[in-house]
Protein backbone atom coordinates (compact mmCIF):
# COMPACT_ATOMS: atom_id res chain seq x y z
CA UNK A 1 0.00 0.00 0.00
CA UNK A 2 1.31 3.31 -1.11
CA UNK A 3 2.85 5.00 2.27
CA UNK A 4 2.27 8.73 1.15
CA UNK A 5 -1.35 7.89 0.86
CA UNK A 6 -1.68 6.03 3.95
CA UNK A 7 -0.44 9.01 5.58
CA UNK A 8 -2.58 11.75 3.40
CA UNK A 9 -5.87 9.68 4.58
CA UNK A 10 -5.09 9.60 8.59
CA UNK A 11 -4.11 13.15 8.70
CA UNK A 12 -7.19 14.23 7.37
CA UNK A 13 -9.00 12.25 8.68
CA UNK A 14 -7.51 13.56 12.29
CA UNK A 15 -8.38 17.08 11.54
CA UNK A 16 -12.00 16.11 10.96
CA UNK A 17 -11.56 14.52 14.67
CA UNK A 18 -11.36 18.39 15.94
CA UNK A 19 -12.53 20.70 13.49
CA UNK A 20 -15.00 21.42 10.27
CA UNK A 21 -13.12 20.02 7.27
CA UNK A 22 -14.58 22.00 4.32
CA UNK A 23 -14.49 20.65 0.51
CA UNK A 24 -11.63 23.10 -0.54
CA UNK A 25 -9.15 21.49 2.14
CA UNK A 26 -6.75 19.72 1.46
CA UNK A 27 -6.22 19.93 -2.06
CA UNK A 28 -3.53 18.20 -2.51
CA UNK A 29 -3.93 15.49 -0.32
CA UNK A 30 -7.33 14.80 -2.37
CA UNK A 31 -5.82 14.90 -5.90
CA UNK A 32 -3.32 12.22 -4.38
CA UNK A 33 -6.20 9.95 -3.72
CA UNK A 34 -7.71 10.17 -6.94
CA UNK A 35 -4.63 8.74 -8.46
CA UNK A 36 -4.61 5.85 -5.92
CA UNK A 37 -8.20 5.09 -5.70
CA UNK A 38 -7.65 1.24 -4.48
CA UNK A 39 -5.20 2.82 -1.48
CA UNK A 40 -7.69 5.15 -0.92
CA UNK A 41 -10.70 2.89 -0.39
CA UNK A 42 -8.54 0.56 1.58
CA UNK A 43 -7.71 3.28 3.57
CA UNK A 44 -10.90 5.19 3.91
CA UNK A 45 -13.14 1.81 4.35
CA UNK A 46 -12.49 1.28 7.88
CA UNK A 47 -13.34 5.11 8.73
CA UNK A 48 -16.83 4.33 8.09
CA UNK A 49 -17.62 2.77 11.52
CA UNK A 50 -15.72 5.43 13.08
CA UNK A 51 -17.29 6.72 16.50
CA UNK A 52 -17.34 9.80 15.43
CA UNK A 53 -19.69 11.11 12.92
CA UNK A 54 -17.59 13.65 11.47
CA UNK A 55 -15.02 11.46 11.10
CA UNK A 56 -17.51 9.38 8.92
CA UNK A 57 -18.87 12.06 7.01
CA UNK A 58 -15.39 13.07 5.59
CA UNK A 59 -14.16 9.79 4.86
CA UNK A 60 -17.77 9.16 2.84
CA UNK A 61 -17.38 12.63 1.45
CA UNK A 62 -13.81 11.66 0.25
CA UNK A 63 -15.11 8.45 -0.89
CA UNK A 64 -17.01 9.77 -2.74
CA UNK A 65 -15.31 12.33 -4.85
CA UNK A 66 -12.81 9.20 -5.99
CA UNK A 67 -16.10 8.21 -8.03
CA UNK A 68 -14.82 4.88 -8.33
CA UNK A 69 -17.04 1.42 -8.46
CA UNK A 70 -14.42 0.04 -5.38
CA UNK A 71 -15.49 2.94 -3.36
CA UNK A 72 -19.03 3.00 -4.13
CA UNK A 73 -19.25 -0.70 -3.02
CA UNK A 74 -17.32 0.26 0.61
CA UNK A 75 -20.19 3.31 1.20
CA UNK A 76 -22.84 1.05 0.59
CA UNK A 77 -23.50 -0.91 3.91
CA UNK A 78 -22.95 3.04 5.56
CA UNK A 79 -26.77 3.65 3.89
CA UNK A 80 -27.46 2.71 7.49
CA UNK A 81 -25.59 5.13 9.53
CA UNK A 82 -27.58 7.08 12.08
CA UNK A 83 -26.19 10.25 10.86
CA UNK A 84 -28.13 12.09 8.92
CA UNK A 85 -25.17 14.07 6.65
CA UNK A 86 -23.44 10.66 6.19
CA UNK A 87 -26.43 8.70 4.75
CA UNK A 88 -27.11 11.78 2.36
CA UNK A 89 -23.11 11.61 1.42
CA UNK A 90 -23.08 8.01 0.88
CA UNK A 91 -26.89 8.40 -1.34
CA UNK A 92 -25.63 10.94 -3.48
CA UNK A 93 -22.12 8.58 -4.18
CA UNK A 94 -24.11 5.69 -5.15
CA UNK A 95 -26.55 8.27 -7.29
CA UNK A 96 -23.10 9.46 -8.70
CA UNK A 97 -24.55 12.93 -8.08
CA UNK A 98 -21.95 15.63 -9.24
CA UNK A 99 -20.77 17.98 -6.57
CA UNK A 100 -23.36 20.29 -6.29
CA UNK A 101 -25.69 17.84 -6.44
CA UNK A 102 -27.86 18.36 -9.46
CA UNK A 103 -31.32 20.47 -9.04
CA UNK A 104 -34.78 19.48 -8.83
CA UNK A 105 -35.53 19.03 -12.68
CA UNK A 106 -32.35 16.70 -13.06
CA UNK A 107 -33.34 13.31 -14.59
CA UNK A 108 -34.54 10.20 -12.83
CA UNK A 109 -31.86 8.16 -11.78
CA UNK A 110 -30.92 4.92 -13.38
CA UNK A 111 -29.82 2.21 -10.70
CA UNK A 112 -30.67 -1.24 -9.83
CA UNK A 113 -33.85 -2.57 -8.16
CA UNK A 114 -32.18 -3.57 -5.35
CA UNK A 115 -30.23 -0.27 -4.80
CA UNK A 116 -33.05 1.55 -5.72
CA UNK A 117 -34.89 -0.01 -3.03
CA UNK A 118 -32.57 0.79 -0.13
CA UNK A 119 -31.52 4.18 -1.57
CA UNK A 120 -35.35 4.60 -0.80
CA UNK A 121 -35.50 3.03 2.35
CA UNK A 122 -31.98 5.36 3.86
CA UNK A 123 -33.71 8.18 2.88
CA UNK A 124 -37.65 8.31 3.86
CA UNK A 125 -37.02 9.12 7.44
CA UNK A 126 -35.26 12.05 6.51
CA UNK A 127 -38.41 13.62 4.76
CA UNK A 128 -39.26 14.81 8.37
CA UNK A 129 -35.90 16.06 9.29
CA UNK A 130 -35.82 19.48 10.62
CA UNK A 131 -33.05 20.31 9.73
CA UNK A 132 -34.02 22.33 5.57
CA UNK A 133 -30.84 21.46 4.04
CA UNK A 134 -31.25 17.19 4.65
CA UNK A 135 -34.67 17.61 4.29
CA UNK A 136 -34.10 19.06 0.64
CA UNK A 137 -31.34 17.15 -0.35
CA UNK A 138 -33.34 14.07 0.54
CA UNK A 139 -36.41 14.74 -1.17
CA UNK A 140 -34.99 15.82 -4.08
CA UNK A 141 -33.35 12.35 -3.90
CA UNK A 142 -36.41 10.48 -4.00
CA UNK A 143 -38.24 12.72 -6.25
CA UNK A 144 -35.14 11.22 -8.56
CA UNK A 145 -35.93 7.36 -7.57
CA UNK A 146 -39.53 8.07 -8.23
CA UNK A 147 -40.07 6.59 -4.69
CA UNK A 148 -43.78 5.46 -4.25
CA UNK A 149 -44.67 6.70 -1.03
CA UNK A 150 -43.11 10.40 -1.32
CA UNK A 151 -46.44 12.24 -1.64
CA UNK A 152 -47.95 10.53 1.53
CA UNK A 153 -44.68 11.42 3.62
CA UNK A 154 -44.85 14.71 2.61
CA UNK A 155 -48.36 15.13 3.88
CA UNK A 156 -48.16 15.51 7.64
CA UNK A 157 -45.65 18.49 6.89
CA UNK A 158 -48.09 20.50 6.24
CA UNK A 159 -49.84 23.16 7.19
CA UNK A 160 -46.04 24.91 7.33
CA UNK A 161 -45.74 28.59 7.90
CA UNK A 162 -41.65 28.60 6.94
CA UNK A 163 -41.85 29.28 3.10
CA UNK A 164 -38.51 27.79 2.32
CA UNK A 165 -39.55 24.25 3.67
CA UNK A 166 -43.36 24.82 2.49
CA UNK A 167 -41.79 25.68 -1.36
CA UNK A 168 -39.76 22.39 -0.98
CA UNK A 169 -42.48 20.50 0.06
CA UNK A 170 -44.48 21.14 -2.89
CA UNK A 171 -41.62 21.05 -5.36
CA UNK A 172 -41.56 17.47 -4.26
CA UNK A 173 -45.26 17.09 -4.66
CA UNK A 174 -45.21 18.43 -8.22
CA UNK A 175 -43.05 15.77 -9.07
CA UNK A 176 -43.46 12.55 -7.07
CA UNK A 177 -45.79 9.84 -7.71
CA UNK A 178 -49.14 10.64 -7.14
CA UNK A 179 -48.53 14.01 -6.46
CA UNK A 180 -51.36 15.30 -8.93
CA UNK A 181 -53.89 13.28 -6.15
CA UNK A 182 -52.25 14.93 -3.22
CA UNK A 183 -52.28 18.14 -4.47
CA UNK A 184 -56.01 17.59 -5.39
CA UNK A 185 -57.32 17.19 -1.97
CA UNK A 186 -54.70 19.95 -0.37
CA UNK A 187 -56.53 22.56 -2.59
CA UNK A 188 -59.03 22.14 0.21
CA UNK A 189 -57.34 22.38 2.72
CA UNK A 190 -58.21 24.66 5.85
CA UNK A 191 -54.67 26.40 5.43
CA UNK A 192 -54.98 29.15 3.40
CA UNK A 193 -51.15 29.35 2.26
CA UNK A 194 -51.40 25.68 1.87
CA UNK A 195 -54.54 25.91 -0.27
CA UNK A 196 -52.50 28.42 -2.42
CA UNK A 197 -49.77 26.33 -2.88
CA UNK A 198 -51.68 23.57 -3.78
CA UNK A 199 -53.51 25.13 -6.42
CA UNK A 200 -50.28 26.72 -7.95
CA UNK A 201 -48.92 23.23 -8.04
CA UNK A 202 -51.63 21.50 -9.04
CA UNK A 203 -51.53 23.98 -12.28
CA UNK A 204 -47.56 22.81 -12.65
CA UNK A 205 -47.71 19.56 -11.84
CA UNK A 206 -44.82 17.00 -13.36
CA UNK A 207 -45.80 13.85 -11.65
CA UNK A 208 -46.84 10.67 -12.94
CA UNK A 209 -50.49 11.39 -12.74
CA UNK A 210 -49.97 14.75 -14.48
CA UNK A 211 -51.96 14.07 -17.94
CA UNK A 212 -54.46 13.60 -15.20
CA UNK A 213 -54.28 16.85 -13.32
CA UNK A 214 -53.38 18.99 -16.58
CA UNK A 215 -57.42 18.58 -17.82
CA UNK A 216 -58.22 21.99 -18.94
CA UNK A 217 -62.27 21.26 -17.46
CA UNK A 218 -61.12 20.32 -14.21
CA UNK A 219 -58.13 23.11 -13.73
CA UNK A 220 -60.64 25.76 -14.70
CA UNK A 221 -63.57 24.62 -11.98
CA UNK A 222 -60.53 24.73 -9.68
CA UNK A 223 -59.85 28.35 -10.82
CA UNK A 224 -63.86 29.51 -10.50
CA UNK A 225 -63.82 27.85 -7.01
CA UNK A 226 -60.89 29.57 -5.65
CA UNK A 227 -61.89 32.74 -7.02
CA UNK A 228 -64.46 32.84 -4.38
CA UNK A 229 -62.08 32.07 -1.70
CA UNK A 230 -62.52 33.90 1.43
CA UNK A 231 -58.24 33.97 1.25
CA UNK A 232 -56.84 36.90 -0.89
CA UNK A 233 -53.95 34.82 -1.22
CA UNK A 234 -55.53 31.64 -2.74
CA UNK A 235 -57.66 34.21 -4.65
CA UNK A 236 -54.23 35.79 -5.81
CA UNK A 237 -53.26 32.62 -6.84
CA UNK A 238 -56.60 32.04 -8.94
CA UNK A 239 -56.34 35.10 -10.76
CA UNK A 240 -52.81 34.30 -11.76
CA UNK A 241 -54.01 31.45 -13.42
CA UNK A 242 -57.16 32.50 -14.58
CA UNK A 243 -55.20 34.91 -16.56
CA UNK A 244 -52.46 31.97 -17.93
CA UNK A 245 -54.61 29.26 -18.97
CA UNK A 246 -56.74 31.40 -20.29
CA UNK A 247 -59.68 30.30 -18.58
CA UNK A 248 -62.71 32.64 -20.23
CA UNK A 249 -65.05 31.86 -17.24
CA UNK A 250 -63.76 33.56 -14.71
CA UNK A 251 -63.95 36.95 -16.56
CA UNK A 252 -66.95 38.19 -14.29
CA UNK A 253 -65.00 37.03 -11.17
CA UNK A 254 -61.69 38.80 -12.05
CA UNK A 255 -64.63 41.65 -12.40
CA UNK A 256 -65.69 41.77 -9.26
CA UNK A 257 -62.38 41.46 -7.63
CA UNK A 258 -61.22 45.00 -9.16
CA UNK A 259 -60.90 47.38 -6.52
CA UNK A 260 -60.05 45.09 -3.93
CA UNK A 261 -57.47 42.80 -2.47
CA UNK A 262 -56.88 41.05 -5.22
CA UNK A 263 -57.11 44.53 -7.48
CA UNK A 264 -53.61 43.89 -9.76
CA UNK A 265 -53.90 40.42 -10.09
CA UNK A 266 -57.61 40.68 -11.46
CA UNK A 267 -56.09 43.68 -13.74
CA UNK A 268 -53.47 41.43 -15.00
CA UNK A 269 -55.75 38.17 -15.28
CA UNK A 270 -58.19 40.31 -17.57
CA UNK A 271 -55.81 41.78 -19.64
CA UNK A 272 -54.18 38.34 -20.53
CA UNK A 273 -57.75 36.99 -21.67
CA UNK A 274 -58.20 40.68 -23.63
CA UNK A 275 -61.75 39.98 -23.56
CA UNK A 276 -63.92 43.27 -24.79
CA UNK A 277 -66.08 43.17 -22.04
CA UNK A 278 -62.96 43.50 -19.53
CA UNK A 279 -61.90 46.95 -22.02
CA UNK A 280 -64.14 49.46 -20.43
CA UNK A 281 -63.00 48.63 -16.46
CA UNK A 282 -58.79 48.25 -17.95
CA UNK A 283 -59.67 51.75 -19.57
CA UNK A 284 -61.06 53.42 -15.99
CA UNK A 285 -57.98 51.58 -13.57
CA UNK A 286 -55.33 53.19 -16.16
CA UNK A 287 -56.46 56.59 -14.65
CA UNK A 288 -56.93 55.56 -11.48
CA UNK A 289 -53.20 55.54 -9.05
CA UNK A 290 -51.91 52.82 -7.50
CA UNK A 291 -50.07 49.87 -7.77
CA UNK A 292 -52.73 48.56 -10.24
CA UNK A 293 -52.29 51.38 -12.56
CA UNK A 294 -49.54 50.13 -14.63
CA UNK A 295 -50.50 46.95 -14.58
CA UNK A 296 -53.79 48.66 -16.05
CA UNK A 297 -51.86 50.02 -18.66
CA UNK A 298 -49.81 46.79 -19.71
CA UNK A 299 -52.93 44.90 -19.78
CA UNK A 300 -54.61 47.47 -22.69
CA UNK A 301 -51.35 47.21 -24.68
CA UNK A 302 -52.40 43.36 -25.27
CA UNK A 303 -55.64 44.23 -26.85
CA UNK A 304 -55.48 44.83 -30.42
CA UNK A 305 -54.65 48.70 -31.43
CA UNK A 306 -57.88 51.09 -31.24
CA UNK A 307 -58.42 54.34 -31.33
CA UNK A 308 -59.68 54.09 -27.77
CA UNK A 309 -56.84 53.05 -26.28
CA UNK A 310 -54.38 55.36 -27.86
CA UNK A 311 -56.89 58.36 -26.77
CA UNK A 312 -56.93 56.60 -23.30
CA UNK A 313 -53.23 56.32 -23.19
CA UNK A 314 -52.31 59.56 -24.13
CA UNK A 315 -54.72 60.92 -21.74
CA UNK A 316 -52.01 59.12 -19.15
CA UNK A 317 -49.32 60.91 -20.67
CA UNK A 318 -50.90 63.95 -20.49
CA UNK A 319 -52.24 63.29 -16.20
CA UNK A 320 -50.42 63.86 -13.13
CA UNK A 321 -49.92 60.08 -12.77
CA UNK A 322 -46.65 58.99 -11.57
CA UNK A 323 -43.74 58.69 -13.75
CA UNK A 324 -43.97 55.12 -14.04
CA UNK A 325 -47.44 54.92 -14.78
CA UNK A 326 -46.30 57.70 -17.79
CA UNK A 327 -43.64 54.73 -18.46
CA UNK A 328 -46.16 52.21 -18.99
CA UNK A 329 -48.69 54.12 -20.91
CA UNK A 330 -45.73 55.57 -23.02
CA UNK A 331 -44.46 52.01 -23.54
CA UNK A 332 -47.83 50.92 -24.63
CA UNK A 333 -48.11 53.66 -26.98
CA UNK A 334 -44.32 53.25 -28.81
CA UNK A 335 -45.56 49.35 -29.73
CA UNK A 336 -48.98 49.87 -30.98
CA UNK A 337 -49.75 54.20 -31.61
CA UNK A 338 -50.14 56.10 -34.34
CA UNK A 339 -47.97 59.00 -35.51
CA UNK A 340 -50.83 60.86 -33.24
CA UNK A 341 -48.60 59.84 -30.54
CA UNK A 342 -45.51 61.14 -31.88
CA UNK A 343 -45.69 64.61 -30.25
CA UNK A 344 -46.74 63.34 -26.63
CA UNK A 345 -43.98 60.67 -26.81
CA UNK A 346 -41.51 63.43 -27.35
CA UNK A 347 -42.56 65.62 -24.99
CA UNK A 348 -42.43 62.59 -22.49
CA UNK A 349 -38.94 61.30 -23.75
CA UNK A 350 -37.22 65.12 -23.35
CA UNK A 351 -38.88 65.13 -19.67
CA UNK A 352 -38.09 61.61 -18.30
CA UNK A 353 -34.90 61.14 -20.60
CA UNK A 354 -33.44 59.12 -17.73
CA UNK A 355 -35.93 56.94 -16.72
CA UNK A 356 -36.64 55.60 -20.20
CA UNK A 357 -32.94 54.87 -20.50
CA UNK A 358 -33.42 52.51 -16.83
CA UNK A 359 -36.74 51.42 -18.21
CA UNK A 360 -36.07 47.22 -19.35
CA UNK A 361 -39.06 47.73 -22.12
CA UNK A 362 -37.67 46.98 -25.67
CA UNK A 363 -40.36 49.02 -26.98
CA UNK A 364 -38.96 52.12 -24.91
CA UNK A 365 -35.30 52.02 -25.14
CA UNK A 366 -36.40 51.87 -29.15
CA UNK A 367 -38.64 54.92 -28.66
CA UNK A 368 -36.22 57.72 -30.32
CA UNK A 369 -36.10 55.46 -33.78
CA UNK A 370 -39.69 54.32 -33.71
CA UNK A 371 -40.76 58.43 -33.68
CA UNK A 372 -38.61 58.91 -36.41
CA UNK A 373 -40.09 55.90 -38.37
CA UNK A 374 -43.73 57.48 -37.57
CA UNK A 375 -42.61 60.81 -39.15
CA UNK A 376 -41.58 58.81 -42.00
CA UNK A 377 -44.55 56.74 -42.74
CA UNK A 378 -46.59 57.48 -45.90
CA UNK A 379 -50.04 59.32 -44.76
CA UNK A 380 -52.01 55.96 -45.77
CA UNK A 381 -50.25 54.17 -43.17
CA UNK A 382 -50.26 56.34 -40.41
């Protein structure tokens, strides 16, 4: 057995003994390893039933950056380990997970039955760790083995008022098997946050039973439902999708809601569907200030060009509304006015020269060449 590496292995592994040992340490020592990887298992092995868990997690850690099939078959009885941080170290080895582990849209993993089956098995208990990083890592881990019973572990975690675990917990939802049924009955669920969720979910679902939950009938009586919810949040959440699968239904809902809680989602719901009845009210918020004013204005640049509009937009332009309403409205009017707008659009560009230049719209940083194309225009086309 090579002497230097015999060496390399116990000194590291003493430092873990009294202090953190961090990925970046001990460069050397780990690239000396990796061309000895049958001294280094050899080595490393009997580390693995060390009594001390850090002492364990670095040797599996260092294990497992050798990516070799020896070492892979010396972390596999350490699935069992009571720590936590070794058992995900040794899972995401036998994954051959890269270093950082891969996120949650990476590709289902291809292992044996067998492995597969205790992979699953190391890893269920952690779904109720609570500590967020192993809960994470080991969810997206069986999200990855398509492990049957994810959904129903997941379950009794809610209702959960951290967002970081509560986003988590339906990331894993939207993706395990059956997570479409789960996320059915959580829509109803006396949580408000956790009805929200659901629904937003349910709309994104990736899970096996997804053809399922993606029918266009039963996502848009989930939408009317919820727009009736006594939650502005879940109704928040309704609106948004209202609005996205353009679900023409709900257009005297999003009606009623303007004006209220849910004012600039209803505003921005409406103007996605661009449904003429929805005109009129889109026409009265874009004088109206507020934080729903610009949406307003962003939802009447999706309708079709009208004479209406560009009146109603220059009237903005011409108001005491707030610059970035006149942003909006001036945005609006550079994609779909008439040379009409041309001397309003000047005016505006001269007085809020700066803010155009911040503004991310394509249509305004191109405002100085679309005026001069609208002087340009023949008078048939203007």
């Amino acid at each position: 057995m090579d002497m230097e590496v015999e060496v390399a292995v116990h000194a590291m592994l003493e430092a873990a003994r009294t202090r953190p040992v961090g990925r970046n340490d001990f460069a050397r020592e780990r690239r000396r390893l990796g061309l000895h990887p049958h001294e280094a298992v050899a080595s490393l092995a009997p580390a693995l039933v060390d009594p001390a868990p850090a002492v364990r997690r670095f040797a599996a850690q260092l294990l497992r950056e050798l990516d070799h099939e020896e070492a892979r078959s010396a972390l596999r009885p350490a699935l069992a380990d009571l720590d936590e941080d070794v058992r995900l170290e040794v899972a995401g080895a036998l994954l051959r997970e890269p270093l950082p582990p891969p996120g949650w849209d990476a590709p289902s993993a291809t292992v044996e039955a067998a492995l597969r089956a205790e992979l699953v098995s190391a890893l269920m208990p952690l779904v109720g760790a609570p500590r967020f990083y192993v809960f994470e890592d080991a969810v997206r881990k069986l999200v990855r083995l398509a492990a049957p019973d994810l959904a129903t572990a997941l379950r009794p975690r809610l209702p959960e008022p951290d967002w970081n675990v509560r986003s988590r917990i339906f990331l894993g939802l939207e993706r395990a098997l059956g997570g479409a049924s789960a996320l059915r009955a959580l829509v109803d669920h006396s949580d408000a946050e956790t009805r929200a969720s659901a629904l937003r979910s349910f709309a994104a679902s990736r899970s096996s039973d997804a053809r399922e939950a993606h029918q266009p009938a039963e996502l848009g009586a989930m939408v009317l439902a919820r727009l009736a919810d006594p939650a502005p949040a879940v109704r928040a959440v309704a609106a948004q999708l209202a609005g996205k699968h353009a679900v023409a239904e709900a257009e005297p809902m999003l009606l009623a809601l303007l004006g209220g809680a849910n004012d600039m989602e209803a505003v921005d719901a409406l103007g996605a569907l661009s449904s003429e009845r929805a005109l009129p009210a889109l026409l009265e918020r874009a004088h109206i200030p507020g934080a729903s004013q610009h949406s307003a204005i962003d939802a009447i640049a999706r309708f079709e060009p009208r004479l209406s509009i560009e009146d109603a937009l220059l009237a903005v332009l011409a108001s005491e509304a707030d610059p970035y309403a006149k942003l909006a409205a001036a945005s609006a009017l550079a994609e779909h006015g008439t040379t009409r707008a041309v001397p309003a659009l000047e005016h505006f560009r001269r007085a809020a020269r700066g803010l155009a230049k911040r503004s991310r719209k394509p249509a305004l940083r191109a405002l100085p060449a679309w005026i001069e194309q609208a002087r340009s225009r023949p008078p048939w086309q203007r």
